[in-house]
PDB file of N, CA and C in Angstrom:
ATOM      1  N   UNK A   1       0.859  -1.167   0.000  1.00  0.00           N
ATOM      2  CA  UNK A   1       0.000   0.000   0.000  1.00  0.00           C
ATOM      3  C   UNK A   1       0.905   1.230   0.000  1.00  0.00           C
ATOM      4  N   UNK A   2       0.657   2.416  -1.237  1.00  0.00           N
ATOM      5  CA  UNK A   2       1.474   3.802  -0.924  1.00  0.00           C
ATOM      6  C   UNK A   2       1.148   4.244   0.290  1.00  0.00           C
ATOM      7  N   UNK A   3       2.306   4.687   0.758  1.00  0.00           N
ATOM      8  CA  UNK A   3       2.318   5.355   1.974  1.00  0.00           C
ATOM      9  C   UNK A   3       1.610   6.078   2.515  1.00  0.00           C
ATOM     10  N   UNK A   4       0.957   6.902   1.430  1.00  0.00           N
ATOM     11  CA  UNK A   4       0.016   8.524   1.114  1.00  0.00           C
ATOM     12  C   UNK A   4      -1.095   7.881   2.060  1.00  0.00           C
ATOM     13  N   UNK A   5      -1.719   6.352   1.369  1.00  0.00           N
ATOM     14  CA  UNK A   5      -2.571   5.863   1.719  1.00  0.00           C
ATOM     15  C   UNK A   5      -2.725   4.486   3.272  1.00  0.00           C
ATOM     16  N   UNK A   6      -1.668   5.152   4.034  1.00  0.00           N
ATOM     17  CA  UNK A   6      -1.292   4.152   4.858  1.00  0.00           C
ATOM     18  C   UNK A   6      -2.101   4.281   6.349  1.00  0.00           C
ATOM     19  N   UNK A   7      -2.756   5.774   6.263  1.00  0.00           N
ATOM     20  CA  UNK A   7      -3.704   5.901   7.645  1.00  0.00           C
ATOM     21  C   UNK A   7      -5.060   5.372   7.297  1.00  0.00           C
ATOM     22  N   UNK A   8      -5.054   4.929   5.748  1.00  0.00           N
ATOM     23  CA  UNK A   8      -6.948   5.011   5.541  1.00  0.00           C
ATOM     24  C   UNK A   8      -6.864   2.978   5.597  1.00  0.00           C
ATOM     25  N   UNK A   9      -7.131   2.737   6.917  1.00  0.00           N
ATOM     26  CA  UNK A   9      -7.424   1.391   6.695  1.00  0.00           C
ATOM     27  C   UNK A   9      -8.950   1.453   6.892  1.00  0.00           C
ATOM     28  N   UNK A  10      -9.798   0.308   6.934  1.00  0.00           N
ATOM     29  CA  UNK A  10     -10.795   0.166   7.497  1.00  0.00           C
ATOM     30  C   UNK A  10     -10.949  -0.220   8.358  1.00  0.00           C
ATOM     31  N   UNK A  11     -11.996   0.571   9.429  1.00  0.00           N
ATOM     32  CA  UNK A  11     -12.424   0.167  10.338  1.00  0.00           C
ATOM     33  C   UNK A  11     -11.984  -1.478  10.924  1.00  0.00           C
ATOM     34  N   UNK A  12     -11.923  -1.557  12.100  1.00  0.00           N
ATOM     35  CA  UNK A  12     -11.901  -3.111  12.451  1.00  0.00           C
ATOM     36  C   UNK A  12     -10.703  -3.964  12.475  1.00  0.00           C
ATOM     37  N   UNK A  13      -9.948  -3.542  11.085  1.00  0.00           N
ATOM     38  CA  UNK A  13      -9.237  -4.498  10.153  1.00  0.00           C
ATOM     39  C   UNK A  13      -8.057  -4.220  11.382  1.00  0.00           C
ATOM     40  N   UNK A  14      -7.276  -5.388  11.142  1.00  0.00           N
ATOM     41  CA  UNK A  14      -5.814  -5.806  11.757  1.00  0.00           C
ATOM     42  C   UNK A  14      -5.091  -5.204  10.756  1.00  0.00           C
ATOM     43  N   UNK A  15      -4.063  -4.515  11.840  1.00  0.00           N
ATOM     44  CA  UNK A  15      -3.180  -3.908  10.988  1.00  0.00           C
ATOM     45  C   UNK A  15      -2.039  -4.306   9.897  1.00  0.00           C
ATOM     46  N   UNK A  16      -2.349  -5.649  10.159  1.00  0.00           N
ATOM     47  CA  UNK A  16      -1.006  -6.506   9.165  1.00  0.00           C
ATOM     48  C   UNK A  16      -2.048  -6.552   7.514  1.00  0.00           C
ATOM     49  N   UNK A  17      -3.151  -6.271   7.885  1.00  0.00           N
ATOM     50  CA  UNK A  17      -3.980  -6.119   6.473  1.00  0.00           C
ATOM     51  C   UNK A  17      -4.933  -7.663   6.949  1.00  0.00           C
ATOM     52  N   UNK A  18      -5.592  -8.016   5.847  1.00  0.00           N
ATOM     53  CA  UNK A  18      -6.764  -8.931   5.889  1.00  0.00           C
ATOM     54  C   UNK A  18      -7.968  -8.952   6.160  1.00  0.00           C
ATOM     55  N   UNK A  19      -8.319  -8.620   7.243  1.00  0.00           N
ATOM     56  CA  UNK A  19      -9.754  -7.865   7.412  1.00  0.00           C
ATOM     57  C   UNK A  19     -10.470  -9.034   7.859  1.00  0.00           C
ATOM     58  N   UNK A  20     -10.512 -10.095   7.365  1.00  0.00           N
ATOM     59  CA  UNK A  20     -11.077 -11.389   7.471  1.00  0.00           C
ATOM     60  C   UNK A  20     -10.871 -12.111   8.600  1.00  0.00           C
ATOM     61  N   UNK A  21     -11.683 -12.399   9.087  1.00  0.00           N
ATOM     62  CA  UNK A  21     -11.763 -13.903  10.092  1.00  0.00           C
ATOM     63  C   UNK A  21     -12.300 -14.938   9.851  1.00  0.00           C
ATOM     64  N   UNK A  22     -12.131 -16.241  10.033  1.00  0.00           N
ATOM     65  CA  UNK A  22     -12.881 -17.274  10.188  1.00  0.00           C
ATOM     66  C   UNK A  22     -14.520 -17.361  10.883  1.00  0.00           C
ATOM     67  N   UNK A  23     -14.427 -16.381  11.836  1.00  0.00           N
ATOM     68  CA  UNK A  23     -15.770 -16.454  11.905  1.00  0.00           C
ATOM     69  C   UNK A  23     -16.947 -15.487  11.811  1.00  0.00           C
ATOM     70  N   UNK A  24     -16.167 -14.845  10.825  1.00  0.00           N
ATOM     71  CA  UNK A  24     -16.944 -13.545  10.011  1.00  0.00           C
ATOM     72  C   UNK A  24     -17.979 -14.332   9.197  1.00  0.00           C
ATOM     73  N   UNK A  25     -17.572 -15.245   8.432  1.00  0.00           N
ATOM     74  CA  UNK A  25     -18.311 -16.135   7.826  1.00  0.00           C
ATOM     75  C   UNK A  25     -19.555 -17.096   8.452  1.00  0.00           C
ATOM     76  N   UNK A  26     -19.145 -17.505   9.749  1.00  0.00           N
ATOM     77  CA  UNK A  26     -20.273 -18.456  10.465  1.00  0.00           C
ATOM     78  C   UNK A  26     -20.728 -17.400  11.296  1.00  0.00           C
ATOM     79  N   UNK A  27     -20.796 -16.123  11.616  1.00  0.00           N
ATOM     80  CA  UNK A  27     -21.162 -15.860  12.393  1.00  0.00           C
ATOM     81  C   UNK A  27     -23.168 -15.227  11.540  1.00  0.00           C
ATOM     82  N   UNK A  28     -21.756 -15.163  10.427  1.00  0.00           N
ATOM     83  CA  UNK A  28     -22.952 -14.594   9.061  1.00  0.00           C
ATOM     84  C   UNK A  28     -24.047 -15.803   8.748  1.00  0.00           C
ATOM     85  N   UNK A  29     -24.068 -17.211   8.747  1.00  0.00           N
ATOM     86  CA  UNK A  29     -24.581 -18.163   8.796  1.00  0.00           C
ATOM     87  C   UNK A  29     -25.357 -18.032  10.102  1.00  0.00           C
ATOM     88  N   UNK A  30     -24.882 -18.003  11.199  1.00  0.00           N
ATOM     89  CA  UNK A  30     -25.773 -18.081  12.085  1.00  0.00           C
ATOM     90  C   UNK A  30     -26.990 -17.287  11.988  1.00  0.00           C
ATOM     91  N   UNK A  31     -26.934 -16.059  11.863  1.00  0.00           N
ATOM     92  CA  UNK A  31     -27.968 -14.931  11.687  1.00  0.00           C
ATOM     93  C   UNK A  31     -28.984 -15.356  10.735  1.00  0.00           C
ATOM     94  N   UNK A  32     -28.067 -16.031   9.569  1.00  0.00           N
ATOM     95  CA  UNK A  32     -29.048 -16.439   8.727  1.00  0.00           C
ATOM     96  C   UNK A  32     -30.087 -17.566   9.385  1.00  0.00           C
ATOM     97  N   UNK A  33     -29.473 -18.282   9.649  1.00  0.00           N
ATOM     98  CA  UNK A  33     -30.422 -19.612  10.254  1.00  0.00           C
ATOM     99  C   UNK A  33     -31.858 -19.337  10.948  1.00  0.00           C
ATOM    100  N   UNK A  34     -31.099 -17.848  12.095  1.00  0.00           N
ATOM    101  CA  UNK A  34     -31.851 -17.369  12.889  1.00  0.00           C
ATOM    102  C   UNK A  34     -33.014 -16.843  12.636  1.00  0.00           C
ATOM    103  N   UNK A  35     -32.507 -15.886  11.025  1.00  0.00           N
ATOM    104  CA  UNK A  35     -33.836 -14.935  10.741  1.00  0.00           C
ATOM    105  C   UNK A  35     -34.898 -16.601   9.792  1.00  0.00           C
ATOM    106  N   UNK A  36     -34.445 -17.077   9.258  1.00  0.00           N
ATOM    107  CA  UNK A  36     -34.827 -18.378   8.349  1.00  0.00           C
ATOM    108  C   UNK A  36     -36.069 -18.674   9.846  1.00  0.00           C
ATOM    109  N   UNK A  37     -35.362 -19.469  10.721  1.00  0.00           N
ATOM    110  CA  UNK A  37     -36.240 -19.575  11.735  1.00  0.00           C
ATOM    111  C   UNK A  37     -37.521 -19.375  12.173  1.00  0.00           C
ATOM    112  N   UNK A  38     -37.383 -17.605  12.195  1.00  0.00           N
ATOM    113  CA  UNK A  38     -37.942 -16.956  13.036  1.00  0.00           C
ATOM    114  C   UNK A  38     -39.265 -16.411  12.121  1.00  0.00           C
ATOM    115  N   UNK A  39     -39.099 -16.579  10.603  1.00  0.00           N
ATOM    116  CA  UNK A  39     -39.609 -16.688   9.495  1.00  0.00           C
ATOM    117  C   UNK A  39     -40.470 -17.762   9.189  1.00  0.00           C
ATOM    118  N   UNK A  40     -40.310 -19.196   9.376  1.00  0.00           N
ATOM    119  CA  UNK A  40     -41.049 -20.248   9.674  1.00  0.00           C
ATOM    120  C   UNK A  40     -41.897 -20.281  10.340  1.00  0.00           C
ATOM    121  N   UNK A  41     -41.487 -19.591  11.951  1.00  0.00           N
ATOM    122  CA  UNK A  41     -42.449 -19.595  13.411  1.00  0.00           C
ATOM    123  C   UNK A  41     -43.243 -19.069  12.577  1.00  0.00           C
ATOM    124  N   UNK A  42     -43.135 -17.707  11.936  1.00  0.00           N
ATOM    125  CA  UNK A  42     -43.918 -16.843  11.975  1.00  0.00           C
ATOM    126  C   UNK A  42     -45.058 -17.278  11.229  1.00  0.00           C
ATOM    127  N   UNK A  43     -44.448 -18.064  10.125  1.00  0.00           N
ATOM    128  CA  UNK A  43     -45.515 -18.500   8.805  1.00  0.00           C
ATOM    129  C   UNK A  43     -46.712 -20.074   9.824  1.00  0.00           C
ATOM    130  N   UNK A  44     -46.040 -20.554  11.007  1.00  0.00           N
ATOM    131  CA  UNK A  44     -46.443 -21.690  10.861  1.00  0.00           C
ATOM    132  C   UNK A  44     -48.119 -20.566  12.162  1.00  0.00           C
ATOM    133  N   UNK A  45     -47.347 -19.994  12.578  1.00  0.00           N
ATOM    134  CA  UNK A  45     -48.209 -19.314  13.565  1.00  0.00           C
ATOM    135  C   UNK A  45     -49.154 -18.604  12.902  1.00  0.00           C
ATOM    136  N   UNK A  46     -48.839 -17.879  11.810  1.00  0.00           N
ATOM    137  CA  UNK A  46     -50.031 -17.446  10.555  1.00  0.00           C
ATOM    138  C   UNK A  46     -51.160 -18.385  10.467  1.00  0.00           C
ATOM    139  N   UNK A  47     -50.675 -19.687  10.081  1.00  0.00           N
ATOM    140  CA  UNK A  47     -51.564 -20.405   9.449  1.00  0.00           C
ATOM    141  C   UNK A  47     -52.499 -21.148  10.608  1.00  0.00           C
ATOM    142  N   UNK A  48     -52.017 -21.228  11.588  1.00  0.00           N
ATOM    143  CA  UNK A  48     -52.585 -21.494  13.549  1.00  0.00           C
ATOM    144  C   UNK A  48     -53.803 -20.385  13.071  1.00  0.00           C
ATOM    145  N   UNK A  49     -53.378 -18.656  12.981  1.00  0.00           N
ATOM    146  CA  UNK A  49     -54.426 -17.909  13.008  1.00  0.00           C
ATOM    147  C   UNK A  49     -55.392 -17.930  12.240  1.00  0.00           C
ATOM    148  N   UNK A  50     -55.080 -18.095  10.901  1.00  0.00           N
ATOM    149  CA  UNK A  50     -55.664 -17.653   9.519  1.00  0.00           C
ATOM    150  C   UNK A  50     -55.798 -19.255   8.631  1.00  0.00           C
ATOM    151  N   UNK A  51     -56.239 -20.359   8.743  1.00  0.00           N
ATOM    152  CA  UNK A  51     -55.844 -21.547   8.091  1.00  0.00           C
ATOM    153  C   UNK A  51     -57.144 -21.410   7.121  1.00  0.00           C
ATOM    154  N   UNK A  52     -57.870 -20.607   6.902  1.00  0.00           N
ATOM    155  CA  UNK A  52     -58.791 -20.797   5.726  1.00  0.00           C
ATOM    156  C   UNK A  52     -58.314 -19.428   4.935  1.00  0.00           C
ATOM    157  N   UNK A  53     -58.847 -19.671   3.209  1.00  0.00           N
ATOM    158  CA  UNK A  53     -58.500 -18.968   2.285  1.00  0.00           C
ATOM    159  C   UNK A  53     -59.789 -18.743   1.727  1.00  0.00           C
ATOM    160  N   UNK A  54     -59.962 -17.693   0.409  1.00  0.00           N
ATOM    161  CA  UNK A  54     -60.643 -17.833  -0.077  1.00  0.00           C
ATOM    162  C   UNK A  54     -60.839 -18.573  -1.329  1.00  0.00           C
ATOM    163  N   UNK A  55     -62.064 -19.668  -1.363  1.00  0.00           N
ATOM    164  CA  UNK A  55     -61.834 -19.920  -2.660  1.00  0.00           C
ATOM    165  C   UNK A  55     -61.652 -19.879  -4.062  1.00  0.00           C
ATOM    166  N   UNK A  56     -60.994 -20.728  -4.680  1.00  0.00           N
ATOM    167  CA  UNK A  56     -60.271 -20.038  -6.085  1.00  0.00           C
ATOM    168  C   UNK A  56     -61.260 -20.413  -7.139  1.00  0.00           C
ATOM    169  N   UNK A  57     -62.415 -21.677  -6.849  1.00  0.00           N
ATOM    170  CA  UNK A  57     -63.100 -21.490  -7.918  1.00  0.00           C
ATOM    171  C   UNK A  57     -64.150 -20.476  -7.876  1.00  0.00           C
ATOM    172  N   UNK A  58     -64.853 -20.545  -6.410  1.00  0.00           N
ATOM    173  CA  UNK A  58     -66.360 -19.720  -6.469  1.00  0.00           C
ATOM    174  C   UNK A  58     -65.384 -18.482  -6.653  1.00  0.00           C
ATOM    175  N   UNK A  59     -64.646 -17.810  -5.798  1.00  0.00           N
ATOM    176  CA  UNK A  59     -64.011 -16.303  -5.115  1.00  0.00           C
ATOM    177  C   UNK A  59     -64.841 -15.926  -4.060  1.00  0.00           C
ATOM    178  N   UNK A  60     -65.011 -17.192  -3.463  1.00  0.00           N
ATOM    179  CA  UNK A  60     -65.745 -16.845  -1.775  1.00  0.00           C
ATOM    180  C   UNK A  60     -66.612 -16.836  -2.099  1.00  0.00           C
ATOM    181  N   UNK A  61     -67.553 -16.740  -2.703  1.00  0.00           N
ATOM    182  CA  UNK A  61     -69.507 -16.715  -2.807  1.00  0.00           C
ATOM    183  C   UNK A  61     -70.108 -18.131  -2.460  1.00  0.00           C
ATOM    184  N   UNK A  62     -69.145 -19.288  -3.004  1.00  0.00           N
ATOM    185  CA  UNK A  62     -69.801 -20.666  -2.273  1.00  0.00           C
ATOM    186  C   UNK A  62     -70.878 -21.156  -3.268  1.00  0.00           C
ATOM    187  N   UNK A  63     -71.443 -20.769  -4.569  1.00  0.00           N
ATOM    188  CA  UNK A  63     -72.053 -20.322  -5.730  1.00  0.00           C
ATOM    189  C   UNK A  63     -71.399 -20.411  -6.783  1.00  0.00           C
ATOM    190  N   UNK A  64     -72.206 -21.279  -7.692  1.00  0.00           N
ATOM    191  CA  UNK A  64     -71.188 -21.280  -9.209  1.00  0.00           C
ATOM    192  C   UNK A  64     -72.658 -20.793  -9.996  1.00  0.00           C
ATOM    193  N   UNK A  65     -72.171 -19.672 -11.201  1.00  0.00           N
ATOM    194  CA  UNK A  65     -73.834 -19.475 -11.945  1.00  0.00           C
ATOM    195  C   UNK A  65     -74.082 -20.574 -12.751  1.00  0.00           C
ATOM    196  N   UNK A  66     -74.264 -20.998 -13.635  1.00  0.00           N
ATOM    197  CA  UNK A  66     -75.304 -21.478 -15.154  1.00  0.00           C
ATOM    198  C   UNK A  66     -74.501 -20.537 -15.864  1.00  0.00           C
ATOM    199  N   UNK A  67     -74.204 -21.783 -16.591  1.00  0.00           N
ATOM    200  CA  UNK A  67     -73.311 -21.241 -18.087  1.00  0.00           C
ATOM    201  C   UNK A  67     -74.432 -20.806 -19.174  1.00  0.00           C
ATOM    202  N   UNK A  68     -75.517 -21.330 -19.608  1.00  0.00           N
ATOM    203  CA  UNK A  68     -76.419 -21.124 -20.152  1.00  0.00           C
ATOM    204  C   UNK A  68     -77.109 -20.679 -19.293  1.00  0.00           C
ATOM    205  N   UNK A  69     -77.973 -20.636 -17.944  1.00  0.00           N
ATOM    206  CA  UNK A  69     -79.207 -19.829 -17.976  1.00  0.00           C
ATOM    207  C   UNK A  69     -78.246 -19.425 -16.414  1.00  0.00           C
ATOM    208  N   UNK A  70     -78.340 -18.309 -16.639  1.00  0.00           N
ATOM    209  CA  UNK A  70     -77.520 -17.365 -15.792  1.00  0.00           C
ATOM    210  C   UNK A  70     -77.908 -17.402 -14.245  1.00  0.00           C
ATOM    211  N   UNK A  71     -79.568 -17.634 -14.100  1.00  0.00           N
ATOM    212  CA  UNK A  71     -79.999 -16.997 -13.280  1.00  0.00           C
ATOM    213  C   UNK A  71     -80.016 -18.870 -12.271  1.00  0.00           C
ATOM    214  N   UNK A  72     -79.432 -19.515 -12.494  1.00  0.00           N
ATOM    215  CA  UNK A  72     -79.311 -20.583 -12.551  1.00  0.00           C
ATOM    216  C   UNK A  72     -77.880 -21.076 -11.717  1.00  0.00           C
ATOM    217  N   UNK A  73     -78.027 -21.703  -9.985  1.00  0.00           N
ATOM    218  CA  UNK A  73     -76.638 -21.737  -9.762  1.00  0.00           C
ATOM    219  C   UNK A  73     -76.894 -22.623  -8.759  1.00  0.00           C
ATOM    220  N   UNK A  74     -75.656 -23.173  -8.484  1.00  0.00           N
ATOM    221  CA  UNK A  74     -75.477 -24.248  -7.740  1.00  0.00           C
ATOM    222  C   UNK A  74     -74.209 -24.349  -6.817  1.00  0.00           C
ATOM    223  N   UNK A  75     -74.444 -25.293  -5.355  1.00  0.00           N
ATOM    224  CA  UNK A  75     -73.217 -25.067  -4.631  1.00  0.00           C
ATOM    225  C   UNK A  75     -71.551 -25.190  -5.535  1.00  0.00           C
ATOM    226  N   UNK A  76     -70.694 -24.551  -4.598  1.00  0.00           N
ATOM    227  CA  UNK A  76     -69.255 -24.607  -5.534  1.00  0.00           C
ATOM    228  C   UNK A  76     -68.851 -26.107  -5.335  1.00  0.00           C
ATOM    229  N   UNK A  77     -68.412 -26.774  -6.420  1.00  0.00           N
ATOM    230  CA  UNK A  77     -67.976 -28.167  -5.629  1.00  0.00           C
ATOM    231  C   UNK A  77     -66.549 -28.523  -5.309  1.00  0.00           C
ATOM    232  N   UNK A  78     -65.743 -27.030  -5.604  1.00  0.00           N
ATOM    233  CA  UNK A  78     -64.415 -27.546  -4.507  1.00  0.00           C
ATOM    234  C   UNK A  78     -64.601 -27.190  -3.111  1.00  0.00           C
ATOM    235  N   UNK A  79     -65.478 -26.164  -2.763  1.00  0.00           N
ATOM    236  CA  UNK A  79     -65.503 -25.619  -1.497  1.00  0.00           C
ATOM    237  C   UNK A  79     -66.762 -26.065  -0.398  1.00  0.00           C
ATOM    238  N   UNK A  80     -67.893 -26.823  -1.640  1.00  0.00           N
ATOM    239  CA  UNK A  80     -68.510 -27.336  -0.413  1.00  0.00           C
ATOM    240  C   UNK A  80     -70.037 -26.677  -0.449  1.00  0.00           C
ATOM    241  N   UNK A  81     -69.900 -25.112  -1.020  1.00  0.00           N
ATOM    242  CA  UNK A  81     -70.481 -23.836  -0.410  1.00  0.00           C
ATOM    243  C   UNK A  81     -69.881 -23.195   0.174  1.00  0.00           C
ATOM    244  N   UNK A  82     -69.224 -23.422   1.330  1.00  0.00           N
ATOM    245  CA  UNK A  82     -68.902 -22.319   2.291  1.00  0.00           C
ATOM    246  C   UNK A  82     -68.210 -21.126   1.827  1.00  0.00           C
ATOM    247  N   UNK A  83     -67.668 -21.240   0.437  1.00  0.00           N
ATOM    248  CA  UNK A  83     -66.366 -20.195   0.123  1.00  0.00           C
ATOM    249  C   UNK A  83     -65.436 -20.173   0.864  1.00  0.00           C
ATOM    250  N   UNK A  84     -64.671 -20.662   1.474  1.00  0.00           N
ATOM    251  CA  UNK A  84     -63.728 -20.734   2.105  1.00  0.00           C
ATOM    252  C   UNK A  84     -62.872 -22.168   1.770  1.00  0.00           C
ATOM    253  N   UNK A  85     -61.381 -22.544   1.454  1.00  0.00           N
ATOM    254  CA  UNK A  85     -60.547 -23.687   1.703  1.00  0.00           C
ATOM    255  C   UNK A  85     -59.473 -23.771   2.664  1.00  0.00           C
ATOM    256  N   UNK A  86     -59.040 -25.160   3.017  1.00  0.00           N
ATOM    257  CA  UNK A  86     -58.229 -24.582   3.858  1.00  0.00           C
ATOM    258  C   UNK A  86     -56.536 -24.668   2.768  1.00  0.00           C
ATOM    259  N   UNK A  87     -55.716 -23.857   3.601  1.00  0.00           N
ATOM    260  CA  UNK A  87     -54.480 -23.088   3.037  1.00  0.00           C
ATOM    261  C   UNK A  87     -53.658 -24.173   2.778  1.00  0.00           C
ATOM    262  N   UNK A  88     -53.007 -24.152   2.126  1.00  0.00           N
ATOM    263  CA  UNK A  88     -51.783 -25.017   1.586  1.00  0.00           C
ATOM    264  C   UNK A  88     -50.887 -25.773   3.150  1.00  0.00           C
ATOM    265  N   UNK A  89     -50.722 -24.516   3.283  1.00  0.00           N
ATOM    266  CA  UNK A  89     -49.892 -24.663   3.938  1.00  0.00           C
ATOM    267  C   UNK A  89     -50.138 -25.487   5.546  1.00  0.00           C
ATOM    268  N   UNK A  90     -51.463 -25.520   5.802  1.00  0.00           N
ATOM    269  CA  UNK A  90     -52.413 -25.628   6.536  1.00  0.00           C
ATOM    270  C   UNK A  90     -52.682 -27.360   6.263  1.00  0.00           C
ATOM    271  N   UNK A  91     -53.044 -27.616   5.121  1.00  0.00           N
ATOM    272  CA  UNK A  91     -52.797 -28.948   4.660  1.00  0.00           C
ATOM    273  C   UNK A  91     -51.440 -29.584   4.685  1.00  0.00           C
ATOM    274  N   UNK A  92     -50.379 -29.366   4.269  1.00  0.00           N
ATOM    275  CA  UNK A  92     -49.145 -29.930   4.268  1.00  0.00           C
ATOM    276  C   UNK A  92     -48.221 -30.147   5.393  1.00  0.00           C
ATOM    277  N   UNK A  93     -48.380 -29.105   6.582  1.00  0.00           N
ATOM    278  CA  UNK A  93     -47.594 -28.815   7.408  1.00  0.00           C
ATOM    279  C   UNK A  93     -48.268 -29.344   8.864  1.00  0.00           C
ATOM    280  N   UNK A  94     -49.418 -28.689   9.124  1.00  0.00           N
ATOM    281  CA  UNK A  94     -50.287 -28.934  10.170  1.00  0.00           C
ATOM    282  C   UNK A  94     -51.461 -30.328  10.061  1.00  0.00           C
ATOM    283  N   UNK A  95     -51.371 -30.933   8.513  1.00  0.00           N
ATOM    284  CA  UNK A  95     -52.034 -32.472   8.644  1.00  0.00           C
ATOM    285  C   UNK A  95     -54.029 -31.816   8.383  1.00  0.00           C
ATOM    286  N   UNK A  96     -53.711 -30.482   8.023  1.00  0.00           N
ATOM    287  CA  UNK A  96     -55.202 -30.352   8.190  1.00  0.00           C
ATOM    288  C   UNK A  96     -56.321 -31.508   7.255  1.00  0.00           C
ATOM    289  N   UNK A  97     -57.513 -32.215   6.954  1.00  0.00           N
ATOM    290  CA  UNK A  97     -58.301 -32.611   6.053  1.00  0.00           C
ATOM    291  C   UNK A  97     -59.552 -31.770   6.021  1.00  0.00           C
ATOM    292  N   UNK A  98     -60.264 -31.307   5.150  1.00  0.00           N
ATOM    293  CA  UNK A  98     -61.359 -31.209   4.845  1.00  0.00           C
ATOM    294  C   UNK A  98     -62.734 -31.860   4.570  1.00  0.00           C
ATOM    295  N   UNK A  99     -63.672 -31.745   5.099  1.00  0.00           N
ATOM    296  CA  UNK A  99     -64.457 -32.539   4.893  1.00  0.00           C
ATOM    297  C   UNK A  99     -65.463 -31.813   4.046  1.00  0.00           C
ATOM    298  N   UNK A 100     -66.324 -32.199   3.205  1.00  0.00           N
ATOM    299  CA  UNK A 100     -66.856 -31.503   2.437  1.00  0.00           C
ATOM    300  C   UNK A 100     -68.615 -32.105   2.603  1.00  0.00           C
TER     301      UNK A 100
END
């Protein structure tokens, strides 16, 4: 390094140069794990609160019309009626079934 430039180290760094540690790297992993974690809780605790969606065929009405006579409709038959399913995630994770 020119001399000119011999007070501007960075912050932190050891003065023999390098900057780096061994556990600059895992410490960076850990955090990750942590926020990953804390991200999961959060999603699995969502779906504890919120485990129904709305449905994707009716759009919540629970009602499908008549393709030909409009005025003409019948329960939805993925949802049952109710307009509501339960969440993906809700099924896969937490074992939910539906009964219809």
């Amino acid at each position: 390094m020119p001399r000119a430039f011999a007070d501007l180290r960075v912050i932190g760094e050891a003065p023999g140069g390098g900057g780096s540690s061994p556990d600059k790297g895992r410490r960076g992993m850990t955090i990750l794990f942590i926020v990953a974690v804390l991200a999961g809780l959060g999603y699995l605790f969502s779906l504890h609160v919120h485990p129904y969606t709305q449905c994707h065929s009716c759009k919540g009405g629970g009602r499908h019309r008549g393709a030909v006579f409009g005025y003409g409709n019948r329960a939805c038959g993925s949802c049952g009626g109710n307009g509501r399913q339960l969440r993906l995630g809700v099924r896969v994770f937490l074992g939910g079934t539906e009964k219809k």
